[in-house]
Protein backbone atom coordinates (compact mmCIF):
# COMPACT_ATOMS: atom_id res chain seq x y z
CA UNK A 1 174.60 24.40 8.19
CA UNK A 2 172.12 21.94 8.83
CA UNK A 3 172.92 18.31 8.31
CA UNK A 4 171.20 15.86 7.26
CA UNK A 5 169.28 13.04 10.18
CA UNK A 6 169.93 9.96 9.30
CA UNK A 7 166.08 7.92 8.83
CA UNK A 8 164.54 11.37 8.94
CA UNK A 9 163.25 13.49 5.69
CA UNK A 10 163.45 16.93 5.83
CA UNK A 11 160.35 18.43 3.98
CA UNK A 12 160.38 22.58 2.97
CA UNK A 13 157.07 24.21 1.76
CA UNK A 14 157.75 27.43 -0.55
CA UNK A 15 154.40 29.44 -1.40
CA UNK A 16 154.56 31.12 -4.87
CA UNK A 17 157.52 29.16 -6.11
CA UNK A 18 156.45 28.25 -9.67
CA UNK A 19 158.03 31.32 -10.79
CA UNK A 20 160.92 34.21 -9.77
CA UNK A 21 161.96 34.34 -6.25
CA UNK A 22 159.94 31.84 -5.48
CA UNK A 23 160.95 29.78 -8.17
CA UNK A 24 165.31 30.21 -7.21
CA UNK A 25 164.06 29.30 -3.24
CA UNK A 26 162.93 26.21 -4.21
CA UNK A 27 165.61 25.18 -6.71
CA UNK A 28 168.43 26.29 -4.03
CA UNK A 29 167.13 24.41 -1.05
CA UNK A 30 166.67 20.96 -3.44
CA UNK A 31 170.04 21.93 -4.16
CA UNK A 32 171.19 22.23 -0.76
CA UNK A 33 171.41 18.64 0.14
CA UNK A 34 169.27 19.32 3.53
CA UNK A 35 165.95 18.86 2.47
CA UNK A 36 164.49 15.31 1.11
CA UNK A 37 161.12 16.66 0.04
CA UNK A 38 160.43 20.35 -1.59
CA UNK A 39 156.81 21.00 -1.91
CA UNK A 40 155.74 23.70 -4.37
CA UNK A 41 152.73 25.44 -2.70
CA UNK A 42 151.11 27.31 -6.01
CA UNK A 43 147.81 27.84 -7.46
CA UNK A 44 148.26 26.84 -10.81
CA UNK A 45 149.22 23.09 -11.47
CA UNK A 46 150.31 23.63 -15.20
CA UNK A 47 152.82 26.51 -13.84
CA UNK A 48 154.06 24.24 -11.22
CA UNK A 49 155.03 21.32 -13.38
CA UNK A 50 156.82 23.54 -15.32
CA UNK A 51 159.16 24.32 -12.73
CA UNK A 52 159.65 21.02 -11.23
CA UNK A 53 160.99 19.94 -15.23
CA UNK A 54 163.15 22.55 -15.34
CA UNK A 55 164.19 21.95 -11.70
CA UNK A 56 164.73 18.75 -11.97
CA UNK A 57 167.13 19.58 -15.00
CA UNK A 58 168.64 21.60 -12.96
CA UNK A 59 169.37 19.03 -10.07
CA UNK A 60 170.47 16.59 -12.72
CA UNK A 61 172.79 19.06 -14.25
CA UNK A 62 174.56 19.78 -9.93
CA UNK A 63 174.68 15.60 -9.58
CA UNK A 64 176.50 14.98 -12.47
CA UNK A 65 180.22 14.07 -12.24
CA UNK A 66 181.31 16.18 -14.82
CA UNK A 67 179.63 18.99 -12.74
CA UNK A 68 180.50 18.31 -9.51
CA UNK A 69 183.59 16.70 -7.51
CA UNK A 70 181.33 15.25 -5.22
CA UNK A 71 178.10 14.53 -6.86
CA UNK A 72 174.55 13.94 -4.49
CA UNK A 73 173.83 10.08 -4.03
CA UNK A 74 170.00 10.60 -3.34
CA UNK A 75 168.54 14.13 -5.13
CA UNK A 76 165.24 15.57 -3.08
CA UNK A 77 161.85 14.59 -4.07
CA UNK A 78 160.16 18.01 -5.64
CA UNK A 79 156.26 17.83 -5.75
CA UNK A 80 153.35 20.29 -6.14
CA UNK A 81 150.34 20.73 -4.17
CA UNK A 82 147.02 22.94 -4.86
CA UNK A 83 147.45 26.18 -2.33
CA UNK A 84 145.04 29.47 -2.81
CA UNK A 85 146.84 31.88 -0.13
CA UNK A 86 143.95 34.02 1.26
CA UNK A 87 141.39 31.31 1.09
CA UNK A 88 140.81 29.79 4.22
CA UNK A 89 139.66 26.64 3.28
CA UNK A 90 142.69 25.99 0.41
CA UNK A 91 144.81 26.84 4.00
CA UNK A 92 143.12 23.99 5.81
CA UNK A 93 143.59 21.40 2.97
CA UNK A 94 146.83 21.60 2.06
CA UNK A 95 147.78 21.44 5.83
CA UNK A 96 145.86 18.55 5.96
CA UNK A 97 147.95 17.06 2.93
CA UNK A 98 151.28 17.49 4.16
CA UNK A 99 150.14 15.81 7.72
CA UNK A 100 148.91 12.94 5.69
CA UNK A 101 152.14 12.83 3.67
CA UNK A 102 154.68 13.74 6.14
CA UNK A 103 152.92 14.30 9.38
CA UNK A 104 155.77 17.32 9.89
CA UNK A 105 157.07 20.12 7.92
CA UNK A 106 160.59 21.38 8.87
CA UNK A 107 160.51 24.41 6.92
CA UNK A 108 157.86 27.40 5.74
CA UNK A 109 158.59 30.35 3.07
CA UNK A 110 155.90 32.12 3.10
CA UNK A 111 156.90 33.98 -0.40
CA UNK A 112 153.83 34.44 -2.16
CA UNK A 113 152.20 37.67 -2.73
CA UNK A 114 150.33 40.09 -4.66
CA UNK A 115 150.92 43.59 -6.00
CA UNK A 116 148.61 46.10 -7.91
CA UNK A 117 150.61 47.28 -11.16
CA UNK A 118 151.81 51.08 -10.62
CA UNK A 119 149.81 51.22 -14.42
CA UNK A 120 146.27 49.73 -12.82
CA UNK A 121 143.51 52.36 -12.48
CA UNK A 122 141.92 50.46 -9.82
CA UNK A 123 141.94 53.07 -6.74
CA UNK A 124 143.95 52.83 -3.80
CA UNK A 125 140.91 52.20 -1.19
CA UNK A 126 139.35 49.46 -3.37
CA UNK A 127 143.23 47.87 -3.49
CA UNK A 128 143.26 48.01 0.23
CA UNK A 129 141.12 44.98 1.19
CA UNK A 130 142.52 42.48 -1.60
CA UNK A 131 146.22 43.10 -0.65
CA UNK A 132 145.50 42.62 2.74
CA UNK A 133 143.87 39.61 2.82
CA UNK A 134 146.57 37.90 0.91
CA UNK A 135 149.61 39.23 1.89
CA UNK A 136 148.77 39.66 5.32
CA UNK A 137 145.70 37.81 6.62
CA UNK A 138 146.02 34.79 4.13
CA UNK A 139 149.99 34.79 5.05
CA UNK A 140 148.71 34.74 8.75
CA UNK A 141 145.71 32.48 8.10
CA UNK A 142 148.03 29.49 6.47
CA UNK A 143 151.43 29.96 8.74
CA UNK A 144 148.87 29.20 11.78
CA UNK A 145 147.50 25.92 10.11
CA UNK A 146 150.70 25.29 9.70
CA UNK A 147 152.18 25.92 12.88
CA UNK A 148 150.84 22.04 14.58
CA UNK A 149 153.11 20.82 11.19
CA UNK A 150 156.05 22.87 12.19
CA UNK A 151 156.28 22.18 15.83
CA UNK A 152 156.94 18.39 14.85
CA UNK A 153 159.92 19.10 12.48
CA UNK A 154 163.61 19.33 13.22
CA UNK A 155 165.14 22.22 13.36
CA UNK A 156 162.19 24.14 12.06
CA UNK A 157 162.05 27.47 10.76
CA UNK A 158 159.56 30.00 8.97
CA UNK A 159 161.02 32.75 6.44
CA UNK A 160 158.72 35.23 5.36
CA UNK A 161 159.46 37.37 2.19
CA UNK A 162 159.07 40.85 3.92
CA UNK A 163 160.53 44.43 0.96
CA UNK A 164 162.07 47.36 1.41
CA UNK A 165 159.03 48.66 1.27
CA UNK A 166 157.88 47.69 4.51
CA UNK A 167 160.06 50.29 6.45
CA UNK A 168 159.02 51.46 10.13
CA UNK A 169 159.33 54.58 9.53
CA UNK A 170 156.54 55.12 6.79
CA UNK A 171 153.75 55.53 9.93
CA UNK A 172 154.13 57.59 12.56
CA UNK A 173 155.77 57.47 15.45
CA UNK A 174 152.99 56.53 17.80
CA UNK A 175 152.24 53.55 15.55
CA UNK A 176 155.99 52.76 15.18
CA UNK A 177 155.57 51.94 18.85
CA UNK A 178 152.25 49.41 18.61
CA UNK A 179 153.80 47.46 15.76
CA UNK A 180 157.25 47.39 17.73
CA UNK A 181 155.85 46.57 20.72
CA UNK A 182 157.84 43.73 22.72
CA UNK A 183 154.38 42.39 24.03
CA UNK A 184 152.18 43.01 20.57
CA UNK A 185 150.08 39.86 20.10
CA UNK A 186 148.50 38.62 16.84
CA UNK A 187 145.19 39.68 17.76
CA UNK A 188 146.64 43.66 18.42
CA UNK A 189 148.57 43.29 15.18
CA UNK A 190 145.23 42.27 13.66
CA UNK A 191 143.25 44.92 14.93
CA UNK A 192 146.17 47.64 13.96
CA UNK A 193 145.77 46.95 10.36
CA UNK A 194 141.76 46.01 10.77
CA UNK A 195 141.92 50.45 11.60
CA UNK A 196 144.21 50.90 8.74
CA UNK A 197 142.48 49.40 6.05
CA UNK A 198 138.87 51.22 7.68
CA UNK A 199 140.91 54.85 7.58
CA UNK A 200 141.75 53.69 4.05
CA UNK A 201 138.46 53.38 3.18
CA UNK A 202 136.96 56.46 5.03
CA UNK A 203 140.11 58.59 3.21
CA UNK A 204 141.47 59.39 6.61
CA UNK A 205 144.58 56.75 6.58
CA UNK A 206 147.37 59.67 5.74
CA UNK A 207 145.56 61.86 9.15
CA UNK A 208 145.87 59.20 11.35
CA UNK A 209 149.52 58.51 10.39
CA UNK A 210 149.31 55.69 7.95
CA UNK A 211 150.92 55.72 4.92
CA UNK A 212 149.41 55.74 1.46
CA UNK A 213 150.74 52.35 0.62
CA UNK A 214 148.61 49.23 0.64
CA UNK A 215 151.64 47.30 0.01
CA UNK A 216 154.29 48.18 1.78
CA UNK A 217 151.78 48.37 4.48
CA UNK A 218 150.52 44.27 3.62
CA UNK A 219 154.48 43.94 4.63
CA UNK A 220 155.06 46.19 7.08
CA UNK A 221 152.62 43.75 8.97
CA UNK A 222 154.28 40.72 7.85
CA UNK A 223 157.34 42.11 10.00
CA UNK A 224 155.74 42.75 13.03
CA UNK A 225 153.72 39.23 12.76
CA UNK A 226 157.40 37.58 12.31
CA UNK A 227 158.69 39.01 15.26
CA UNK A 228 155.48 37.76 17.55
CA UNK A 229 155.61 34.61 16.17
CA UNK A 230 158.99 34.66 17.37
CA UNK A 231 158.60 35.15 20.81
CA UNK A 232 155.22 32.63 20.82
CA UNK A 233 157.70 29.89 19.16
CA UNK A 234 160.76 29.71 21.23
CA UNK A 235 162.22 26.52 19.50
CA UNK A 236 161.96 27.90 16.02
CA UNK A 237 163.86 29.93 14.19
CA UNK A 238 161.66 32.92 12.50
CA UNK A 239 163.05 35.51 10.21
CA UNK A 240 161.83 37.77 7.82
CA UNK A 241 163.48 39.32 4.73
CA UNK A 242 163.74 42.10 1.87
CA UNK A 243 164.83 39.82 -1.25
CA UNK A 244 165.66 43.34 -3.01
CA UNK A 245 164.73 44.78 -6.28
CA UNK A 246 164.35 41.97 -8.25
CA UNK A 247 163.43 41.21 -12.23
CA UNK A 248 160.78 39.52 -11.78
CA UNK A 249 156.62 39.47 -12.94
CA UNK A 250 155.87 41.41 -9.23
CA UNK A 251 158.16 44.64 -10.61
CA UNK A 252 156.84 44.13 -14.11
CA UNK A 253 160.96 43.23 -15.18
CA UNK A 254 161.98 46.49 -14.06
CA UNK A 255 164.40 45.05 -10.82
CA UNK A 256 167.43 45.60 -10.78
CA UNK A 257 168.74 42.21 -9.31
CA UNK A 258 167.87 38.62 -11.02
CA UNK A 259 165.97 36.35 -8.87
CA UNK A 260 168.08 34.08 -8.01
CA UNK A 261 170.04 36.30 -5.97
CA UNK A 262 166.51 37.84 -4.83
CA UNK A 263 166.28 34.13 -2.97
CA UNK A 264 169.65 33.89 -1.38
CA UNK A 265 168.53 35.40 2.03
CA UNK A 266 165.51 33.72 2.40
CA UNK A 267 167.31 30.36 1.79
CA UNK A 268 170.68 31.01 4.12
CA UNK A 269 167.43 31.78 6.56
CA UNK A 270 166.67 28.42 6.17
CA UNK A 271 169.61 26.36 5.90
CA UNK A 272 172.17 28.46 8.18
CA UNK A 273 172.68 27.42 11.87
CA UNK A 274 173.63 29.67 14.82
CA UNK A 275 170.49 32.54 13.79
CA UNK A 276 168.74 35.09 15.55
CA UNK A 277 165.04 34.79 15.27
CA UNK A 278 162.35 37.70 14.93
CA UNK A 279 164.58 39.75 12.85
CA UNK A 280 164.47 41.69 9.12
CA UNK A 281 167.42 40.42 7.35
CA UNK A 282 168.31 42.04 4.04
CA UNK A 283 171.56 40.91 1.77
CA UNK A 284 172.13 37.85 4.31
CA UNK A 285 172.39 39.94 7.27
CA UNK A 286 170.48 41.35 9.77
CA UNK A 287 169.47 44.87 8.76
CA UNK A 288 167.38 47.86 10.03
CA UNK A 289 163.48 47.70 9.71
């Protein structure tokens, strides 16, 4: 694993960590000894203190002697700063505020997200434009403002919470092959799901081998962007991952795994050495798209 530079401070940004997956992400890699600074990227500030109380706890609890053989000398600084994913603006600030406070970022989990409720009436071509342009286009948006950040930190890596539910195989063949495309850019992966959400709209999506999930579609996308940013950014590491069927607010408590073990891929993604990059990993391993 990654060891600590002596004079340097590691700094890891997790989106949506105020509260299940999120939440565990942030708590494990303060935990992990290789960070120095954890910055919880949330909308709400009330939410957000919360968690850095009971994280904090937590880290006081894994220091202790009593706890531990070999107790931490120095625990991680854990702080919270304003982010809005899918507002462009929000994007640009907070980038702004981690230059100004650490000119570098080392690590990005791009974990937050949105989900329609399988309960909400609202119909699936007036969904299709608000999951997009959060879990996709804001995801996109903010990981490019934060790119400049990334390329100045050690060892850096991006880990983007991908689901099951982002499978290959839900479009059809001839789109399998755009999205898996060894020479797909980001503006071809932006036009590919610019046609899907206009089929979705027009009703055509399912004819022109879509499938009839805004969703798993929003993550589908989030694949195929990790693997291009992949081969654009040779000297980081970039890696996606299903975090499984969680209990969590997202699955309205119905997972089936707790969220702490939901985060345990996306944090060996960002604390292991010797990785691939521009794969789907699932369990802590690389797995099948």
């Amino acid at each position: 694993m990654i060891s600590p530079i002596e004079g340097i401070r590691r700094v890891a940004v997790v989106t949506g960590s105020n509260q299940g997956i999120g939440y565990f992400i942030a708590l494990q890699l303060a935990l992990s000894g290789k960070f120095q600074d954890i910055v919880l990227a949330c909308r709400s500030e009330v939410r957000a203190m919360d968690a850095i109380a009971t994280m904090q706890q937590h880290q006081q609890l894994q220091a202790s002697p009593s706890f531990s053989s070999s107790p931490a000398t120095v625990l991680p600084n854990i702080q919270y700063e304003n982010l809005i994913l899918g507002n462009a603006t929000s994007h640009q600030e907070f980038a702004a505020k981690m230059k100004e406070n650490f000119g570098h970022v080392d690590c990005l989990v791009n974990n937050a997200a949105m989900a329609y409720k399988h309960a909400d009436t609202t119909p699936h071509a007036e969904q299709c434009t608000p999951t997009l342009d959060v879990n996709y286009r804001g995801t996109v948006d903010f990981t490019e403002c934060m790119l400049p950040l990334l390329r100045c930190g050690t060892d850096a890596r991006i880990v983007n919470l991908s689901s099951s539910a982002a499978r290959l195989g839900q479009v059809s063949p001839e789109l399998q092959k755009k999205f898996t495309s060894p020479t797909l850019t980001m503006e071809e992966l932006n036009a590919l799901v610019d046609t899907y959400e206009k089929h979705v709209k027009e009703g055509t999506h399912q004819k022109h081998g879509w499938s009839n999930t805004n969703y798993g579609m929003s993550k589908l996308a989030i694949t195929a962007a990790t693997k291009v940013w992949a081969r654009q950014e040779p000297t980081m590491k970039i890696n996606c991952c299903d975090p499984g069927y969680c209990n969590t607010s997202m699955t309205s408590g119905r997972g089936t795994d707790p969220p702490e073990k939901g985060a345990r891929t996306a944090v060996m993604l960002a604390i292991k050495d010797d990785l691939p990059s521009g794969e789907f990993f699932a369990a802590e391993k690389v797995a099948k798209w």
